[in-house]
Protein backbone atom coordinates (compact mmCIF):
# COMPACT_ATOMS: atom_id res chain seq x y z
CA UNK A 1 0.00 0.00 0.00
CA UNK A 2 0.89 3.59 -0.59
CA UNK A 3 1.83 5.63 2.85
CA UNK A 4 3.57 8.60 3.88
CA UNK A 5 6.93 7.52 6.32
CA UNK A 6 9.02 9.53 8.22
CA UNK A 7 12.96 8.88 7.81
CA UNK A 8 14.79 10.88 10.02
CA UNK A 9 14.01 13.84 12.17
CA UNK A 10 13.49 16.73 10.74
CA UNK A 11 10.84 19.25 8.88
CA UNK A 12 8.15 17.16 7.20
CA UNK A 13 9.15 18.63 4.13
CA UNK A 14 12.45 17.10 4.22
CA UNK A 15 12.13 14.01 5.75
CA UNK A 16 8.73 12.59 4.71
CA UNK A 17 8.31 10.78 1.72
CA UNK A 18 6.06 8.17 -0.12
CA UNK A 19 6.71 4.17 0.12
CA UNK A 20 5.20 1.35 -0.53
CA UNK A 21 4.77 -0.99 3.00
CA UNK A 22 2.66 -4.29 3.84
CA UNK A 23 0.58 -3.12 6.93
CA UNK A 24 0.64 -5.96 9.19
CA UNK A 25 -2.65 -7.55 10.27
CA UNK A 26 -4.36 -6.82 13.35
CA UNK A 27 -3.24 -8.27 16.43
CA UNK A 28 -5.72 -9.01 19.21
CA UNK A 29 -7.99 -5.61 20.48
CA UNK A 30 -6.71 -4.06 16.89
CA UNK A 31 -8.65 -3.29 14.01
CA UNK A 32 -7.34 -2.83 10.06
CA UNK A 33 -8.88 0.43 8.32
CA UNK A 34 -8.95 1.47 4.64
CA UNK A 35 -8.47 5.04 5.72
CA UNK A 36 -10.93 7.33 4.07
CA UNK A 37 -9.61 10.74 5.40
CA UNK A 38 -7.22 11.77 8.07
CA UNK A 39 -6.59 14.48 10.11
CA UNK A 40 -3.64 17.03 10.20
CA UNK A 41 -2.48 18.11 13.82
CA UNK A 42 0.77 19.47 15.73
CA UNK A 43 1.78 16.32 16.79
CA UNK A 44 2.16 15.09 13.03
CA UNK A 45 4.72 17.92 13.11
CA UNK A 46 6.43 17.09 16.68
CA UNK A 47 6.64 13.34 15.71
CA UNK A 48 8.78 14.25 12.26
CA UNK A 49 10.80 16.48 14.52
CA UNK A 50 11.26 13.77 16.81
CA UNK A 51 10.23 16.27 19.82
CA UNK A 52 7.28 14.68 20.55
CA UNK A 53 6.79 12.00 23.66
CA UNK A 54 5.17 9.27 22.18
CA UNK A 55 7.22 9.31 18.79
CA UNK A 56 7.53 5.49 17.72
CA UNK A 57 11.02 4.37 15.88
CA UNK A 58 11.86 5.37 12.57
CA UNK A 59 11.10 5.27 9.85
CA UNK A 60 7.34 5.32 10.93
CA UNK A 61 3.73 6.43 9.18
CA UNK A 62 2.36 9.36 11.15
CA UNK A 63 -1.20 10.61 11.27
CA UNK A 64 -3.11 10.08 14.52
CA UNK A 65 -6.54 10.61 13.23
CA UNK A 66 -8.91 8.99 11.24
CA UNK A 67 -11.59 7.80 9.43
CA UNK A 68 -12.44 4.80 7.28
CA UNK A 69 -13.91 1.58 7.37
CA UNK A 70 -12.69 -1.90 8.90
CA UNK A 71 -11.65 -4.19 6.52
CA UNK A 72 -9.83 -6.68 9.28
CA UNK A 73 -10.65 -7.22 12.83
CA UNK A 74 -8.37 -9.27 15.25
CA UNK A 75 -9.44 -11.74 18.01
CA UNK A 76 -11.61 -10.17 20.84
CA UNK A 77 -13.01 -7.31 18.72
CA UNK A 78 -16.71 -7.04 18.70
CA UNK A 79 -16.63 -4.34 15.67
CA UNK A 80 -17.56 -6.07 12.35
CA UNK A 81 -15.74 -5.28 9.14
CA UNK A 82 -17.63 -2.84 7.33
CA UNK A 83 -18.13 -0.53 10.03
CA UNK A 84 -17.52 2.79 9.40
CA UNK A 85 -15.09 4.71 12.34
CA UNK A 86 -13.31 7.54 13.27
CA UNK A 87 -11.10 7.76 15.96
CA UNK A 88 -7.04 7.67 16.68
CA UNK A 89 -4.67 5.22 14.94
CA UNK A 90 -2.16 2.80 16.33
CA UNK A 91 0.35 5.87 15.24
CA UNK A 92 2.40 5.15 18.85
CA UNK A 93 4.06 1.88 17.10
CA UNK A 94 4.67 3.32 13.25
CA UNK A 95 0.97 2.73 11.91
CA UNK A 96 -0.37 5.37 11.75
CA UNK A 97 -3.17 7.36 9.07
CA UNK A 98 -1.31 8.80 6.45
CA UNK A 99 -1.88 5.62 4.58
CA UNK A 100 -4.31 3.82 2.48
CA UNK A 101 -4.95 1.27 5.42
CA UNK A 102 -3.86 1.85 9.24
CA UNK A 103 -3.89 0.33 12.45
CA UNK A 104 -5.85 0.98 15.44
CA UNK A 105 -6.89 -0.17 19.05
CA UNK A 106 -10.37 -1.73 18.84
CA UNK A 107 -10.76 0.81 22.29
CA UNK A 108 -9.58 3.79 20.57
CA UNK A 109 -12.24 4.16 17.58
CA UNK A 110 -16.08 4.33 17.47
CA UNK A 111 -18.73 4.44 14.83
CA UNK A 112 -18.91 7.45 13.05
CA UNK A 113 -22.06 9.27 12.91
CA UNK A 114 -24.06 9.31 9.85
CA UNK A 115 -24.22 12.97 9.56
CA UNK A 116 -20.79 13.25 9.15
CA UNK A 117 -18.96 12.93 5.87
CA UNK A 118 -15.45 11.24 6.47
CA UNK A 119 -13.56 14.43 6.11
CA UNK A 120 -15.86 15.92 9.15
CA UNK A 121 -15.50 12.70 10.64
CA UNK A 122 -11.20 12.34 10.66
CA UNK A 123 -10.92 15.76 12.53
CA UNK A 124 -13.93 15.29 14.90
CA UNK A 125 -12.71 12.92 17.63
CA UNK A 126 -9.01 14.53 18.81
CA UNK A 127 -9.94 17.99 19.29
CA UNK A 128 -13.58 17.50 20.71
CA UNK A 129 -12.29 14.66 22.73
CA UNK A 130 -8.83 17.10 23.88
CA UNK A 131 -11.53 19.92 24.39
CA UNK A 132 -14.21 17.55 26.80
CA UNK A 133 -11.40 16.33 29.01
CA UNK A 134 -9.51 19.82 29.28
CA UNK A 135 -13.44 21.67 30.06
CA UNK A 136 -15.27 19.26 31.64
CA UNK A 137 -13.37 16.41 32.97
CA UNK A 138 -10.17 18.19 34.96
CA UNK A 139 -11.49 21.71 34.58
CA UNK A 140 -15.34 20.88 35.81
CA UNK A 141 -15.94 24.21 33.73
CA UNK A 142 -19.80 25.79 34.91
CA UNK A 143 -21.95 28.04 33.29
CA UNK A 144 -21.14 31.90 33.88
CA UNK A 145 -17.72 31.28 34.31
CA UNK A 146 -15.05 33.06 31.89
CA UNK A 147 -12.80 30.87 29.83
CA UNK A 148 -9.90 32.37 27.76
CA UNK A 149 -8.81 29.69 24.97
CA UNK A 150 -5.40 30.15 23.39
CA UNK A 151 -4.59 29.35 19.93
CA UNK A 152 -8.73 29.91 19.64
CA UNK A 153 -8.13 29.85 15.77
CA UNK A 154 -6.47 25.91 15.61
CA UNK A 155 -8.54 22.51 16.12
CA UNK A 156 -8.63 22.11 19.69
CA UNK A 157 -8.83 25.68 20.33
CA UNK A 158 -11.73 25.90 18.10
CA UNK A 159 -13.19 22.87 19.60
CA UNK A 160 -12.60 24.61 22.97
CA UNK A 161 -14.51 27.69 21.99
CA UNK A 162 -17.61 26.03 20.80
CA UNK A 163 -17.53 23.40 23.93
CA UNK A 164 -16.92 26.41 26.60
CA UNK A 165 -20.11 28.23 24.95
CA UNK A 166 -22.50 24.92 24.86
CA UNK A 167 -21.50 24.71 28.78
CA UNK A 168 -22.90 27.87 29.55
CA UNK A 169 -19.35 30.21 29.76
CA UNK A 170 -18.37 33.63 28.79
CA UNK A 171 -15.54 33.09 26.25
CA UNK A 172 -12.51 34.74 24.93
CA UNK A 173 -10.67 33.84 22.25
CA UNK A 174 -7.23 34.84 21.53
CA UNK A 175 -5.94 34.20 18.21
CA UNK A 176 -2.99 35.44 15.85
CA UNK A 177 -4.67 38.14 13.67
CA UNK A 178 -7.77 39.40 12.88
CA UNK A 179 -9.31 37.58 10.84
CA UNK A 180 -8.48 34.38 12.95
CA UNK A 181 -9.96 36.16 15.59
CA UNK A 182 -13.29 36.58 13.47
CA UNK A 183 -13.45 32.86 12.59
CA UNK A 184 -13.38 32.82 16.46
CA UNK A 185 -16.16 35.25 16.58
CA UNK A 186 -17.95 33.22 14.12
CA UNK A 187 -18.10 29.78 15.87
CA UNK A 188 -19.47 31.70 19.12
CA UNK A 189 -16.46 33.64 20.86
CA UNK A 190 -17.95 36.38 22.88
CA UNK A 191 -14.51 38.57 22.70
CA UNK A 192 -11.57 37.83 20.45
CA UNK A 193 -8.25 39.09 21.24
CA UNK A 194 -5.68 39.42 18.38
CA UNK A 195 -1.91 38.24 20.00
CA UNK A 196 0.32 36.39 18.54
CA UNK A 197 3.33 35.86 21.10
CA UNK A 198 2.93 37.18 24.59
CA UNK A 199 1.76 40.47 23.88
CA UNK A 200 -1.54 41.85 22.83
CA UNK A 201 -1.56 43.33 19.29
CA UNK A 202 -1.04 46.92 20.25
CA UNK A 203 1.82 46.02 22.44
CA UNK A 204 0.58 45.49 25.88
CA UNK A 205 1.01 42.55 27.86
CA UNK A 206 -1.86 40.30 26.79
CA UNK A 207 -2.90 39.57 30.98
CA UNK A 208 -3.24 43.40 31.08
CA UNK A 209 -5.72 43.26 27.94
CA UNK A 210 -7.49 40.53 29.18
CA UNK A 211 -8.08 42.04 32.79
CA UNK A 212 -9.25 45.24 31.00
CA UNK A 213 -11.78 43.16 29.10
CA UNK A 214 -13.05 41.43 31.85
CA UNK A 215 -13.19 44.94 33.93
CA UNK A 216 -10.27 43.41 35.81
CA UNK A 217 -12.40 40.50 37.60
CA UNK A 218 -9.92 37.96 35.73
CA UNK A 219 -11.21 35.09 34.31
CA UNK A 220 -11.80 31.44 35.70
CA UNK A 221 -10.40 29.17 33.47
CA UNK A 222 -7.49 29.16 30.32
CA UNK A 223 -7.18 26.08 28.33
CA UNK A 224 -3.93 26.77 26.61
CA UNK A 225 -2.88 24.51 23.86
CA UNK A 226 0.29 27.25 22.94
CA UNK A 227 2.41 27.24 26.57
CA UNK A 228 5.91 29.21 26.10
CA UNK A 229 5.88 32.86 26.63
CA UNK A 230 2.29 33.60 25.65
CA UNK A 231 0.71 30.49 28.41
CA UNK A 232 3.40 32.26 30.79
CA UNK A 233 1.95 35.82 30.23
CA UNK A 234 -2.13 34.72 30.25
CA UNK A 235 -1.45 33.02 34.00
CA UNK A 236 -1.59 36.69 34.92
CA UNK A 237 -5.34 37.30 34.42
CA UNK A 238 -6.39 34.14 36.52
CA UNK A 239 -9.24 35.40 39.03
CA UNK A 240 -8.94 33.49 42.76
CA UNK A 241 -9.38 29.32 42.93
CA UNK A 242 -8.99 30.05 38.66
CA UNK A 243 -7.24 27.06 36.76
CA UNK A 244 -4.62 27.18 34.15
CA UNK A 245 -5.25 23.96 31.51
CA UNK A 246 -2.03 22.88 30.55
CA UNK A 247 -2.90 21.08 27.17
CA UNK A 248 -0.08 21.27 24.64
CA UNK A 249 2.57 23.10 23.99
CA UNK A 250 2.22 24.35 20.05
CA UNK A 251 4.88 27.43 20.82
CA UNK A 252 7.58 24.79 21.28
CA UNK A 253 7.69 24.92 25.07
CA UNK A 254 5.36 24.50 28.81
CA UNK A 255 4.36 27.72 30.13
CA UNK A 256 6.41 28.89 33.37
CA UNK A 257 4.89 28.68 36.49
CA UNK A 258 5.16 31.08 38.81
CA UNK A 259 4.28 28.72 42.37
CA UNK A 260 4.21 32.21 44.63
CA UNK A 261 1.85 33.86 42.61
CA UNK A 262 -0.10 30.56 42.45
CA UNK A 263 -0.03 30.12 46.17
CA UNK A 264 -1.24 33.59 46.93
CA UNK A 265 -4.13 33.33 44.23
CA UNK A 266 -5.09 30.07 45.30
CA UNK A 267 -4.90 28.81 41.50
CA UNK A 268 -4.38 25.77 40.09
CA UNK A 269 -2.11 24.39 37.00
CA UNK A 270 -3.86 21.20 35.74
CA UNK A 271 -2.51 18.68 33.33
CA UNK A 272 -4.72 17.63 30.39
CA UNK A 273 -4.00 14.44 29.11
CA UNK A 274 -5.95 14.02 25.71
CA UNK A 275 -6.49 10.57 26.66
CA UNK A 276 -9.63 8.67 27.54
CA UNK A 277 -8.95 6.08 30.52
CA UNK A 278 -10.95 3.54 29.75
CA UNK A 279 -13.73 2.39 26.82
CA UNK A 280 -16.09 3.54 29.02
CA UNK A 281 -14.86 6.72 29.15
CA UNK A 282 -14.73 6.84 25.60
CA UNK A 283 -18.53 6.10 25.22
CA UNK A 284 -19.38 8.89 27.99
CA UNK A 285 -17.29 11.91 25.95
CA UNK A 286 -18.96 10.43 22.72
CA UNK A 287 -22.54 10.30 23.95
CA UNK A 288 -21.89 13.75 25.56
CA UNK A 289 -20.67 15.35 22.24
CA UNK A 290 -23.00 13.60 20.11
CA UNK A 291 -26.02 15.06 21.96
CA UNK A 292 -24.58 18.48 21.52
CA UNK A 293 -23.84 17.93 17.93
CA UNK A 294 -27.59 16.97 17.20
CA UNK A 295 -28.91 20.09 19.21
CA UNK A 296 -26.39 22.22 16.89
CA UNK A 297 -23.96 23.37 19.72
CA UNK A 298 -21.30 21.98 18.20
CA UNK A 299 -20.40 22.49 14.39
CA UNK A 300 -17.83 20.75 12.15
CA UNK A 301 -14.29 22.79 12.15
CA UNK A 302 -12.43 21.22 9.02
CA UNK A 303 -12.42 23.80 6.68
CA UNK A 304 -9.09 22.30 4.38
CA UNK A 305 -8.77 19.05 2.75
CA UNK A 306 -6.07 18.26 1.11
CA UNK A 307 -5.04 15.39 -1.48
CA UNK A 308 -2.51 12.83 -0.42
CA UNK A 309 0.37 14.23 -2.36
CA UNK A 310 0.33 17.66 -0.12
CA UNK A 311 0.52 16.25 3.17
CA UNK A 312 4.07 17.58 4.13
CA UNK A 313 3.26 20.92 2.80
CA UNK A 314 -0.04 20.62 4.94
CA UNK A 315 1.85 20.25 7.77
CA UNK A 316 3.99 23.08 7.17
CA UNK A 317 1.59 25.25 7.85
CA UNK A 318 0.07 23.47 10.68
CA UNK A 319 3.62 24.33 12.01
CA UNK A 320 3.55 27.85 10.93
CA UNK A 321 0.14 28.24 12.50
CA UNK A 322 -1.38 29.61 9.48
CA UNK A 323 -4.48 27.41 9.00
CA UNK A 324 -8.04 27.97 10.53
CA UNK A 325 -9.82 25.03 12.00
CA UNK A 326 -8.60 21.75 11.44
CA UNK A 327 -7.27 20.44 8.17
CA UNK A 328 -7.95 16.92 6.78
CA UNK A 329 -6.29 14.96 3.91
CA UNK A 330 -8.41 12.61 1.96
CA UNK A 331 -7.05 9.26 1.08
CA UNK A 332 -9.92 7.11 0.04
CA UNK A 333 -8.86 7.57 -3.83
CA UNK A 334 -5.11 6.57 -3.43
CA UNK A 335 -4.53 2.97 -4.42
CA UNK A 336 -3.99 0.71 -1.45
C-alpha cells in the first residue's frame, strides 16, 4: 500500500516521503482500516521532529486521526468489518493514518455518525475529545464562568470555543490576527483578542488586555494549547481558585509557572491528558458530544482538505500556525 513515512528527524518537508509498505494484520484488540480521510495536527509535526513523547522508531507512518472503514478485525473485537469509524490510529508503534490502510486499538475508535462525511469525521474525535477532558473532565468548567482559549483559531482551540459556549461560559478567544480572531467570533467567541506571542496586538502585555476586558475581575479558566511565553503571560489574568489547563505546547515549550503567585491566588495548573482512561470513558465523551452535535452546539471545524500528495506541505503550515480550523487529507482515492 501507498503511505507517507518519516525517515529521520526533521521538517516534514524534508524528511517525509512516499513508500510502498505491507501493513501488518491486526493483532488481538486491533482493528485494520482502509483510511478514508485523516486528520492534520501538531503532533504530526512534533513526531517528524522527533520532539514529541510518544514518537515510535523510525522510519514510521504518522497521522493520529482517522476515518475509514474496517476491513480486518483481530481476536476479541466485537466491531464487524464494514463498520464505518473515526477515531485515533495505532500511530504510537509506526501505523499510523497517512496511509491507504492503518492500524488501530479496537478501544480507541467508534462508529462514526451518519451525519458526518469522512472528512468531518477524521478531525472530529481529537480535538472534541482534547476539548471535553480539558473543560469538563479536569477543569469541571460551569456556566457563567469566563474561559480564555489560546490558539482559539487551531482545532482544539476551536473545539474549545464552541464546547466552553455549549457549557454555559463567557468566552474569549485569543488568536494570531484578525481575521483568525473573526473565525473565532464566528463559531461563538464572545470577545476575540488578536496576539500572537505574549503580547496583545497593540503592544501590551496580553494579561493586562485581558483584565481590561473582563473589567479586571480575571477570568476562571485558560485552556492553553500554545504554553511558552504567551501560556506564561495569560497566567496573569487568573481570578482566585482560577485554573490554568495545561494542554499542549504548540509554541515549542510549557508555560512557566510562577508557584508564589499561584499560592497567593489560590490557583491551580492542571494537566490535560488528551487521553480517555478507559472504553467507558470513551462512550461517555462520545454520547456527551454527540447530543450536543444533534442540538447544533457543536459544528464541524475542518475547513481544508487536502489530497494525499500535499501532506508535508499541509503540515507546514500546521507548524507555521497559518491554517483555521482543522485540516484533513483525503485518502480514500489513493490505491492501497
Amino acid at each position: 500500500m501507498k503511505a507517507w513515512q518519516v525517515h529521520g528527524a526533521g521538517e516534514p518537508a524534508n524528511v517525509m516521503r512516499v513508500v510502498e509498505r505491507q501493513l501488518p494484520d491486526p493483532g488481538p484488540g486491533q482493528v485494520k482500516i482502509a483510511v478514508s480521510a485523516a486528520g492534520i495536527g501538531l503532533p504530526d509535526v512534533l513526531m517528524c521532529r522527533g520532539t514529541y513523547p510518544l514518537t515510535p522508531p523510525g522510519p514510521f507512518t504518522p497521522g493520529q486521526e482517522l476515518a475509514g472503514t474496517v476491513v480486518a478485525v483481530g481476536s476479541g473485537v466485537d466491531l464487524s468489518v464494514g463498520t464505518r469509524v473515526m477515531g485515533v490510529s495505532d500511530f504510537i508503534n509506526g501505523n499510523g493514518s497517512f496511509a491507504a490502510e492503518a492500524l488501530a486499538a479496537a478501544d480507541t475508535v467508534v462508529p462514526a455518525p451518519d451525519a458526518m462525511d469522512d472528512g468531518a469525521a477524521a478531525g472530529f474525535w481529537i480535538p472534541n475529545m482534547t476539548a471535553w477532558i480539558g473543560l469538563v473532565d479536569r477543569g469541571q468548567l460551569q456556566a457563567g464562568q469566563r474561559l480564555v482559549v489560546l490558539g482559539a483559531a487551531g482545532g482544539s482551540g476551536i473545539a474549545a470555543v464552541q464546547l466552553g459556549k455549549a457549557l454555559g461560559a463567557e468566552v474569549v478567544a485569543v488568536a494570531g490576527d484578525e481575521s483568525r480572531a473573526e473565525f473565532c467570533r464566528s463559531y461563538g467567541a464572545d470577545h476575540a483578542v488578536v496576539c500572537r506571542s505574549d503580547t496583545a496586538a497593540d503592544a501590551r502585555p496580553l494579561a493586562q488586555v485581558l483584565r481590561e476586558l473582563t473589567d479586571w475581575r480575571g477570568v476562571d479558566m485558560i485552556f492553553d494549547p500554545v504554553g511558552g511565553a504567551q501560556g506564561t503571560n495569560a497566567m496573569g489574568v487568573l481570578a482566585r481558585d482560577g485554573k490554568h489547563l495545561a494542554v499542549g505546547f504548540a509554541s515549542g515549550t510549557w508555560p512557566t509557572v510562577n508557584v508564589q503567585m499561584m499560592t497567593l491566588t489560590n490557583t491551580s495548573l492542571v494537566g490535560v491528558l488528551a487521553a480517555p482512561r478507559s472504553r467507558e470513558h470513551v462512550d461517555d465523551i462520545l454520547h456527551g458530544l454527540t447530543a450536543m452535535v444533534d442540538r447544533g452546539a457543536l459544528r464541524g471545524t475542518v475547513l481544508e482538505k487536502v489530497p494525499f500528495d500535499q501532506v508535508p506541505e499541509a503540515l507546514t503550515r500546521v507548524a507555521a500556525r497559518t491554517t483555521r480550523g482543522k485540516c484533513v487529507v483525503e485518502i480514500a482515492s489513493v490505491s492501497s
